[in-house]
Protein backbone atom coordinates (compact mmCIF):
# COMPACT_ATOMS: atom_id res chain seq x y z
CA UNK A 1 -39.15 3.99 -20.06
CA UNK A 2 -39.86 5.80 -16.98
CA UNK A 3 -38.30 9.16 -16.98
CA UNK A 4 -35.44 9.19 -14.38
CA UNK A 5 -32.84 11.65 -14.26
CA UNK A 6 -29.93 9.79 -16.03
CA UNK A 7 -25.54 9.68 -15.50
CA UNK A 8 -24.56 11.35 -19.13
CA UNK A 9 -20.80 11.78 -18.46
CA UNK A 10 -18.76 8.45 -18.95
CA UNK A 11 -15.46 9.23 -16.74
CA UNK A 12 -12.26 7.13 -18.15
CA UNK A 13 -12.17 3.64 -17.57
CA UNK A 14 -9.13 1.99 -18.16
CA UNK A 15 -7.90 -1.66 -18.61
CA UNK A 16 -11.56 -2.66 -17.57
CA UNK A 17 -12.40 -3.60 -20.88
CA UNK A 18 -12.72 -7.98 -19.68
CA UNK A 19 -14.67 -6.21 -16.67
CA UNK A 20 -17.06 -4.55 -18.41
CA UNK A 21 -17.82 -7.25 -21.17
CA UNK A 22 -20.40 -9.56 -18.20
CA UNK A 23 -22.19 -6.24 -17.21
CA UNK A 24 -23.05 -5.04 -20.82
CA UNK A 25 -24.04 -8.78 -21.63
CA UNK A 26 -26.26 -8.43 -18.70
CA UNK A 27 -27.70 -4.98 -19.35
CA UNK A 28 -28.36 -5.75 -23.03
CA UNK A 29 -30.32 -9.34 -21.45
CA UNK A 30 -32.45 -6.50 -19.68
CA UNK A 31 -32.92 -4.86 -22.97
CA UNK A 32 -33.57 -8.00 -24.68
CA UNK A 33 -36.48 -8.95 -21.99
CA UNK A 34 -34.50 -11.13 -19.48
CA UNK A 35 -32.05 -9.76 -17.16
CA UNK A 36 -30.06 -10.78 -13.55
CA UNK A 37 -28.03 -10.13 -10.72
CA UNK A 38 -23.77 -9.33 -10.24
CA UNK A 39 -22.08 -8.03 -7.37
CA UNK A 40 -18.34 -6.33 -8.42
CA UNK A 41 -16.10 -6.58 -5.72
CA UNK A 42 -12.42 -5.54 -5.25
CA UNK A 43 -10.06 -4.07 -2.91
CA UNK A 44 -10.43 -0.39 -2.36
CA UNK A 45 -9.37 2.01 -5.40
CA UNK A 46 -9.42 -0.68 -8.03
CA UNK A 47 -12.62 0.83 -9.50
CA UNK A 48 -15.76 -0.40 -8.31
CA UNK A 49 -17.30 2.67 -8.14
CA UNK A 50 -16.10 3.54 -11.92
CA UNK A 51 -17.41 0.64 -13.32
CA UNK A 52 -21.18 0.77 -12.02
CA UNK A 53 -20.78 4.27 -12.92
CA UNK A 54 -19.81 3.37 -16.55
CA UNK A 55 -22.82 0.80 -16.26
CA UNK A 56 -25.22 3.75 -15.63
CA UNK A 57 -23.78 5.82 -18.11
CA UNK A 58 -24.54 3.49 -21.07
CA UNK A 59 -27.95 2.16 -19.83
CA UNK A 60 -29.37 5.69 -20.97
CA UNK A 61 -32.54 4.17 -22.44
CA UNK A 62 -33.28 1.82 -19.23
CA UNK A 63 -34.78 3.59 -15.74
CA UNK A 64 -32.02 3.19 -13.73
CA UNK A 65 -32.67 2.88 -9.76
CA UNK A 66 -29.05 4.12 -8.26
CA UNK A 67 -27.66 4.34 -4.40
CA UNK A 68 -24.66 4.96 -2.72
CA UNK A 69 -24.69 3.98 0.40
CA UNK A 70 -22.30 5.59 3.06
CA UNK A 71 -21.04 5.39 6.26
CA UNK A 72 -23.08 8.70 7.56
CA UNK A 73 -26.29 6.72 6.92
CA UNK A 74 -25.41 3.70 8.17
CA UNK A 75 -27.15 3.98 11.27
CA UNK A 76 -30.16 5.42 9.96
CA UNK A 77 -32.73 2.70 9.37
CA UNK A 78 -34.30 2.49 5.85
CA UNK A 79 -32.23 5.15 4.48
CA UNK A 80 -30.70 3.08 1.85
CA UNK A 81 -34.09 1.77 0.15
CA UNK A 82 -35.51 5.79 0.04
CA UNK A 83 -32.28 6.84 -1.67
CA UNK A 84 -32.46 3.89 -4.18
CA UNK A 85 -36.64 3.62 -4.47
CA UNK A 86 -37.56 7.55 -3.93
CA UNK A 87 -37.44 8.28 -8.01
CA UNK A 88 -40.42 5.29 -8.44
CA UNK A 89 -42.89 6.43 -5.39
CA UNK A 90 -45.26 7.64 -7.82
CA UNK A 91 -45.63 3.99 -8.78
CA UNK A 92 -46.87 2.88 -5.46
CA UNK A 93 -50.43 3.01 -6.24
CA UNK A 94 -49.81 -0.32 -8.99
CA UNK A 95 -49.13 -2.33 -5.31
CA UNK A 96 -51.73 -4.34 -3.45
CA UNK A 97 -52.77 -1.94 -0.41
CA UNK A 98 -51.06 -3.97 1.81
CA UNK A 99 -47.99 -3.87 0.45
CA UNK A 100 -48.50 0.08 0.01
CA UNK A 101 -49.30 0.70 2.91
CA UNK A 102 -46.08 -1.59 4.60
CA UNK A 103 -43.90 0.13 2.22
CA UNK A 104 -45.01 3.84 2.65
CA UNK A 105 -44.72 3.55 6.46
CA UNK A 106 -41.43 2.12 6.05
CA UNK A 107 -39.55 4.96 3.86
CA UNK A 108 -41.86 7.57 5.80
CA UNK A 109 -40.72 6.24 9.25
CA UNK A 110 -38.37 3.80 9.34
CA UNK A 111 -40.00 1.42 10.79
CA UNK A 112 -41.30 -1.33 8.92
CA UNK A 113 -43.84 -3.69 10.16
CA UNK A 114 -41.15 -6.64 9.91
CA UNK A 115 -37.91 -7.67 7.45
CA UNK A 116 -40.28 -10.05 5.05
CA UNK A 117 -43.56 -7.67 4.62
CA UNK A 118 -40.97 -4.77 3.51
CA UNK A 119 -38.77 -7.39 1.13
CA UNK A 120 -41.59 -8.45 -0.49
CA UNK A 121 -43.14 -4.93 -0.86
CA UNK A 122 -39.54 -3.74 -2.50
CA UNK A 123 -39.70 -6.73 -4.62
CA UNK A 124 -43.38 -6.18 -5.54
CA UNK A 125 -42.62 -2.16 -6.49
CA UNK A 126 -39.61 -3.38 -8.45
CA UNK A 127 -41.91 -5.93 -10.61
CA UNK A 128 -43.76 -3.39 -11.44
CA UNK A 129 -41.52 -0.91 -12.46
CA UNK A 130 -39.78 -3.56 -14.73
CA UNK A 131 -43.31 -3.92 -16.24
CA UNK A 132 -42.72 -0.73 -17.92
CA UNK A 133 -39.49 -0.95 -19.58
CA UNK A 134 -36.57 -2.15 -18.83
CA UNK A 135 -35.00 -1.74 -15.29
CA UNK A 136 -31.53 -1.22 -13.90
CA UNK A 137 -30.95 -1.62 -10.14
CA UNK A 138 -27.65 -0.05 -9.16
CA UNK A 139 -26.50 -0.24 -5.38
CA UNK A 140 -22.54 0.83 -4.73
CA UNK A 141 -20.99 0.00 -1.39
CA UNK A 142 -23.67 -2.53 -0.34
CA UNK A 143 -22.06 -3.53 2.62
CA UNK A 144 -22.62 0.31 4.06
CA UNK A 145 -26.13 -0.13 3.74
CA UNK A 146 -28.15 0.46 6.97
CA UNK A 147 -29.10 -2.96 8.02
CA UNK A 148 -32.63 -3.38 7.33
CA UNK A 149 -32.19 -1.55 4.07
CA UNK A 150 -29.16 -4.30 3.48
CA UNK A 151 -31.40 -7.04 4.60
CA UNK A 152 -34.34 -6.23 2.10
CA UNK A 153 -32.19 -5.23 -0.90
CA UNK A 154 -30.47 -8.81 -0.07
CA UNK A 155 -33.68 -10.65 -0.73
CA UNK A 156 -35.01 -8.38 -3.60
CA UNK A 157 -31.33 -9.33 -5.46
CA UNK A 158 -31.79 -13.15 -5.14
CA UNK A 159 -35.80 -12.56 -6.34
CA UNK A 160 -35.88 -10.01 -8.92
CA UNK A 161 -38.37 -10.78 -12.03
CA UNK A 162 -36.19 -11.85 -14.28
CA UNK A 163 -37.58 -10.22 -16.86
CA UNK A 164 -36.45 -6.84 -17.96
CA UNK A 165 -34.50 -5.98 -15.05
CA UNK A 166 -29.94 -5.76 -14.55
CA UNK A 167 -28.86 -5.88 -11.23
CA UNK A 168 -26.19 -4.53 -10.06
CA UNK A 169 -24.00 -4.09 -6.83
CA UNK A 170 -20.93 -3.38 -5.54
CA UNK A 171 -18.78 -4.75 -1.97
CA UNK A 172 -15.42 -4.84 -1.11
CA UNK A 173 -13.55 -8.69 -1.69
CA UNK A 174 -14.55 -10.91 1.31
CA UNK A 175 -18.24 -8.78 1.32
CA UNK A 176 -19.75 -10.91 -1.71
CA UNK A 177 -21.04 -13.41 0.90
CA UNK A 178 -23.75 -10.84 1.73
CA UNK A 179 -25.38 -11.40 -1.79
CA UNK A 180 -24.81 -15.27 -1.61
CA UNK A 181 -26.10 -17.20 -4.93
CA UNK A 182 -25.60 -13.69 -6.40
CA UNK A 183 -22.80 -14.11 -9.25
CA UNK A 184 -19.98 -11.88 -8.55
CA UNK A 185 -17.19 -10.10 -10.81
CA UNK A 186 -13.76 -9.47 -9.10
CA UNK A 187 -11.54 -6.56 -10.17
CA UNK A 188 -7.85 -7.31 -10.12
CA UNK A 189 -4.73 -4.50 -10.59
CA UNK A 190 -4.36 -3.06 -13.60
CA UNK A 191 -1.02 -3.34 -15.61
CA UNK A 192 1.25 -0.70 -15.79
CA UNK A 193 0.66 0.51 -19.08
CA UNK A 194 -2.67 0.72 -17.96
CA UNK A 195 -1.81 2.97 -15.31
CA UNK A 196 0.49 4.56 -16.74
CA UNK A 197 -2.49 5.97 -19.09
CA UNK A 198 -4.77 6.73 -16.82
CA UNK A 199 -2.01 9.42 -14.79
CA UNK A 200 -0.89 10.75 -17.80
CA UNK A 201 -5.15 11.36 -18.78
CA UNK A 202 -5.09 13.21 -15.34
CA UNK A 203 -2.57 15.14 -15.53
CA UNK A 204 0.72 16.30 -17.29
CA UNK A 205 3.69 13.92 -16.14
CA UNK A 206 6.76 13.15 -17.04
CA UNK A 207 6.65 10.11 -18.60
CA UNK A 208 9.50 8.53 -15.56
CA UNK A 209 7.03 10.14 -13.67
CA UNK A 210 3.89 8.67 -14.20
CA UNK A 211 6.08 5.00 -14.75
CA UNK A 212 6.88 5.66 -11.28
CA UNK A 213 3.66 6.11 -9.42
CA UNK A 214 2.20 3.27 -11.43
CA UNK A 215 4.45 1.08 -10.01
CA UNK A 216 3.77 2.36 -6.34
CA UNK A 217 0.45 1.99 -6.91
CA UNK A 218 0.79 -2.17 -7.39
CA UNK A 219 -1.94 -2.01 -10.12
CA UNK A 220 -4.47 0.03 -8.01
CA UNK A 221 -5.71 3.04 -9.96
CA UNK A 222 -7.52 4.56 -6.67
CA UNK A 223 -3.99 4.54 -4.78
CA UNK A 224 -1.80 6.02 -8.01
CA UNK A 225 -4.64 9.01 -8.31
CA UNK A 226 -4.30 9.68 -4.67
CA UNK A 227 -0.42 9.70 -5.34
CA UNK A 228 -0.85 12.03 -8.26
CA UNK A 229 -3.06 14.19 -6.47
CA UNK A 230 -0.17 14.64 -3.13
CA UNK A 231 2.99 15.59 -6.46
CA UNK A 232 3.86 18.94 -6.54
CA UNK A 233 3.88 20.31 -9.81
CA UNK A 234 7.96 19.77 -9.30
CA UNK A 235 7.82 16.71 -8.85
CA UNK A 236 5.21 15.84 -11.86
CA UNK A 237 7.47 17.49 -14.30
CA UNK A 238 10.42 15.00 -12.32
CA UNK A 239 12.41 18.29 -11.59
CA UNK A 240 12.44 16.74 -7.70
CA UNK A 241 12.38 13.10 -7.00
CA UNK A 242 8.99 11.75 -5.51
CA UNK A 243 9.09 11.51 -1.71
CA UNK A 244 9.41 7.52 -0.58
CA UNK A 245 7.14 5.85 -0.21
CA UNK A 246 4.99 8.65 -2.45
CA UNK A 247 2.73 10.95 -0.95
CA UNK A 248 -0.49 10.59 -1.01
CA UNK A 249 -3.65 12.56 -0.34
CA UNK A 250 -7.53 12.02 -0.87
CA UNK A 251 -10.06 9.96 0.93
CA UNK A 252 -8.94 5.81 1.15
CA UNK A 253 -5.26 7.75 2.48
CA UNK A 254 -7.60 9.74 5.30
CA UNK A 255 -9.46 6.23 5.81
CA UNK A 256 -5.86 4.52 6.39
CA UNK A 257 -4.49 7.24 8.48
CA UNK A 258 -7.94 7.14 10.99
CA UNK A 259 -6.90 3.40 10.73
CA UNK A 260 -3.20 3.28 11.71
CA UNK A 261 -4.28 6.25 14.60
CA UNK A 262 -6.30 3.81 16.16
CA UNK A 263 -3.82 0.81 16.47
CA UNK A 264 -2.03 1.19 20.07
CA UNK A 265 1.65 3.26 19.70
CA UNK A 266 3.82 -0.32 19.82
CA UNK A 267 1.84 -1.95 17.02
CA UNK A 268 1.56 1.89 15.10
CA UNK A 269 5.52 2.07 15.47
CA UNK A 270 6.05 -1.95 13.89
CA UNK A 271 3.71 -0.83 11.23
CA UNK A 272 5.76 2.09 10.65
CA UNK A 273 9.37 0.47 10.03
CA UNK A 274 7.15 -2.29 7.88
CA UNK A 275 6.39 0.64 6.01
CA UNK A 276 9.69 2.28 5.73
CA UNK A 277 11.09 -0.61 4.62
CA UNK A 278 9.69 -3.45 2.29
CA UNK A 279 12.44 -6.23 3.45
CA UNK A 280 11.73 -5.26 7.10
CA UNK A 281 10.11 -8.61 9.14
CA UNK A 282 8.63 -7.84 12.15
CA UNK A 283 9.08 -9.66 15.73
CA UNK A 284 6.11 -7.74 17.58
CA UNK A 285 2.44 -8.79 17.27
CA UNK A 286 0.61 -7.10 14.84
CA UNK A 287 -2.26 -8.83 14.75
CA UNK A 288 -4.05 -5.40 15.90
CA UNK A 289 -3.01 -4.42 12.58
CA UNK A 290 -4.16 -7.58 10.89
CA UNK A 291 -8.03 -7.40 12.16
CA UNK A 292 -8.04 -3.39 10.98
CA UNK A 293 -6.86 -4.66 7.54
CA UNK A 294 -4.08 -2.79 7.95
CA UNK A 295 -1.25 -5.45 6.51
CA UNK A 296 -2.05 -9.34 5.58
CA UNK A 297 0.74 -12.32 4.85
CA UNK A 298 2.30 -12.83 1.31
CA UNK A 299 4.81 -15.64 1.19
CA UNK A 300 5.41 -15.69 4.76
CA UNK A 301 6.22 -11.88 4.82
CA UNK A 302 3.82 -9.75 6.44
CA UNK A 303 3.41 -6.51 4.40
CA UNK A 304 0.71 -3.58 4.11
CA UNK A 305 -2.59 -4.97 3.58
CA UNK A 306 -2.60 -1.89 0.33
CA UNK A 307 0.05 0.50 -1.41
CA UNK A 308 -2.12 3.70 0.31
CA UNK A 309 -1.46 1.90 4.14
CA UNK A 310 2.36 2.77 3.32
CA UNK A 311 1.70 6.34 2.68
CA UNK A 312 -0.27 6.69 5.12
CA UNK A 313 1.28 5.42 8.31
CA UNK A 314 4.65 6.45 7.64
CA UNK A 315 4.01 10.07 6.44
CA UNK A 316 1.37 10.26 9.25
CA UNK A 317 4.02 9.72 11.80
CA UNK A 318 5.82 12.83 13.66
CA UNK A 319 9.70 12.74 11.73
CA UNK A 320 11.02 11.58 15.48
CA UNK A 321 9.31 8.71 15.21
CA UNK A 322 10.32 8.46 11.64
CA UNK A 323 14.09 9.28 12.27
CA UNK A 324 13.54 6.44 14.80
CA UNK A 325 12.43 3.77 12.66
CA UNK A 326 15.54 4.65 9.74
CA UNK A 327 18.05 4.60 12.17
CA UNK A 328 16.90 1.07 13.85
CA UNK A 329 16.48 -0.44 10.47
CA UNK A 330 19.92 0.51 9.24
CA UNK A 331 21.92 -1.51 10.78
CA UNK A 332 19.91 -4.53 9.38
CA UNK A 333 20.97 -4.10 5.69
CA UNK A 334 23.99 -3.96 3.48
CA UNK A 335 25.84 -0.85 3.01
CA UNK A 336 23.78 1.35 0.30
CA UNK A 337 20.83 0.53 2.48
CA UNK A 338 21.80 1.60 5.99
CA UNK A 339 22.96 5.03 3.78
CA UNK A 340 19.67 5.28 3.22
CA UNK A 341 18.19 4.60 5.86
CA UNK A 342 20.54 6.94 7.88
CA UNK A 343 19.77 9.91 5.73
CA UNK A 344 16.21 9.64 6.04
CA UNK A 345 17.06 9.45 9.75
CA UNK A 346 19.21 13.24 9.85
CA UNK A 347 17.01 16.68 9.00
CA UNK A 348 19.71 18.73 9.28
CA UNK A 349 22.89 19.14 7.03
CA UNK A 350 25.23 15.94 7.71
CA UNK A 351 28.26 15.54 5.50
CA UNK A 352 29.02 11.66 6.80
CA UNK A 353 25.54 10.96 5.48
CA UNK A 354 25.76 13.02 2.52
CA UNK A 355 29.27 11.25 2.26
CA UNK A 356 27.65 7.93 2.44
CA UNK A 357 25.06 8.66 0.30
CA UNK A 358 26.59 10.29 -2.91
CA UNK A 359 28.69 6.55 -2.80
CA UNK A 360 25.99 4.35 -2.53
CA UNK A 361 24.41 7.05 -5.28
CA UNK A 362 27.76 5.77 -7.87
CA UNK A 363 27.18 2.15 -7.44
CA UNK A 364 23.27 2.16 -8.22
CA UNK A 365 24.07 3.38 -11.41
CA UNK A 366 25.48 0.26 -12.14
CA UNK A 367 23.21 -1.93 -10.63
CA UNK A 368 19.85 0.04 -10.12
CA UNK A 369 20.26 2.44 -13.47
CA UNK A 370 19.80 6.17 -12.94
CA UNK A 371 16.59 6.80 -11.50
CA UNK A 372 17.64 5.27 -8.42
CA UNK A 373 20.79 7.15 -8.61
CA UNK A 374 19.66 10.22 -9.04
CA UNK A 375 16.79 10.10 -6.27
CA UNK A 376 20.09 8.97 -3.97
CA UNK A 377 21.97 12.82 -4.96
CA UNK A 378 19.00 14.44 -4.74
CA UNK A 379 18.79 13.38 -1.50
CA UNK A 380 22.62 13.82 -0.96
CA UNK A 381 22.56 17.05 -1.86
CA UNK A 382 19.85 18.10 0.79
CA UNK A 383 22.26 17.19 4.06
């Protein structure tokens, strides 16, 4: 095996059990002399990342090629193919010159003496790697890829020798088509209980707690770690209700809000009551939303396109627009709703509201159970 500087610390993976069972057949086929290709896909947060990095992590005795791409590199040609090919340089001399010499000019410069010459260079350097000892080929976030780099490592995955060498890349669902005849994997939500684990592996949570964010989360682990990450200790220990929706805070929540700050103020301000209320159907066009993958249709209803879009458009907008939004949905719901909604709408002390509240607060007992009710006094209590 060619000595490369391997991932020793296996983070937790959760509920990926089913997920993981194709890529270890597939890394053990490397082991065993074969080998192949799989692209994992999956909406954002639901663990790509964690599973290729769990794939790295137990291909210790395999050289192991890895890159990330990202957005900063994007526009920087060839960037992708020196980040995943720089540890196996020293192998260039086993190429035909030609190929050497199209290859070394390309990661050198960045300019390659056409797309085919530098695929089939890549391919030829991988071969004979793989010739060594078995070879894993890692590539997370392929679709951020600078385009030639994308381009070459599309060919390489559809030729790879396969002898000796696992494949394996990551895209967002609707991005597999890049890698087309390339079998893909698609990661669903994970169950609560699932969830529920990983939070309470995080951090310490009251159990309600943790049952809570899990469901917020709709099965994405990403979005309930970004939750997690927003609770005050308070409101981990369930001393203070979680703020709704939940608060979140990390990197997909600062990818939504740049999102939702783009969309023009009518569309942001539909979003926002969508968001502030999950029985809320909109009149106005969203469709700016739509092509930002900001909210997609689900029996007819349109709703955010992921559980993080909530948090982030409605606690990214200023509490006058927010005030706005709860006091024009009120009137469209039954009693205990427009209470809500006409709290949320007062930040200063209000006894009608208050009034209005604690009432709605009695009846959920019955009919919600006391989580519900209690969030509702809580809340009371404040005006």
């Amino acid at each position: 095996m060619i000595s490369v500087t391997p991932l020793t610390r296996r983070a937790p993976l959760y509920g990926r059990d089913r997920a993981l069972s194709p890529v270890r057949r597939l890394v053990d086929a490397a082991r065993s002399g074969s080998g192949g290709a799989l692209i994992v896909t999956g909406a954002p947060g639901m663990g790509r990342t964690a599973l290729l990095d769990r794939a790295r992590a137990e291909a210790h005795d395999l050289t192991v090629l890895h890159a990330r791409a990202t957005p900063s590199e994007q526009d920087v040609p060839l960037a992708g193919l020196h980040q995943l090919l720089t540890p196996v340089l020293e192998h260039l001399w086993r190429l035909a010159p030609a190929r050497r010499a199209v290859l070394a000019q390309a990661l050198e410069t960045g300019v390659s003496t056409g797309p085919l010459p530098l695929a089939n260079a890549v391919l030829g350097l991988l071969t004979v790697v793989a010739e060594q000892g078995p070879l894993m080929v890692c590539v997370d976030d392929l679709h951020l890829l600078d385009p030639p780099s994308l381009e070459a490592t599309a060919f390489v995955a559809r030729r790879l020798p396969r002898r000796g060498v696992a494949a394996l890349f990551s895209a967002p669902r609707g991005q597999a088509d890049r890698l087309a005849g390339v079998p893909s994997l698609s990661l669903g939500p994970l169950d609560r209980a699932d969830l529920v684990h990983l939070l309470t592996a995080s951090a310490d949570l009251a159990p309600s707690v943790a049952t809570e964010l899990a469901d917020r989360a709709e099965g994405n682990p990403g979005a309930a770690l970004e939750a997690l990450a927003a609770a005050v200790p308070a409101q981990r220990t369930g001393a203070i209700a979680l703020d709704r929706p939940p608060r979140t805070r990390g990197d997909l929540t600062d990818r939504y809000a740049r999102a939702v700050a783009t969309l023009p103020d009518p569309v942001r301000l539909a979003l926002l009551r969508v968001c502030a209320e999950p029985r809320y159907r909109p009149t106005g066009d969203l469709e700016p939303a739509r092509r930002a993958g900001l909210v997609t249709e689900v029996g007819g209803a349109i709703v955010p396109a992921h559980p993080l879009v909530r948090s982030a458009c409605y606690h990214g907008a200023s509490p006058a627009e927010r005030s706005a939004a709860h006091l024009d949905l009120a009137p469209e719901h039954d009693a205990d709703r427009a209470a809500w909604h006409r709290a949320l709408a007062v930040h200063a002390p209000d006894e009608r509201a208050a009034a209005d509240l604690q009432a709605a607060a009695l009846r959920a007992v019955d009919r919600h159970g006391h989580r519900l009710a209690a969030l509702l006094h809580e809340h009371a209590a404040r005006l």
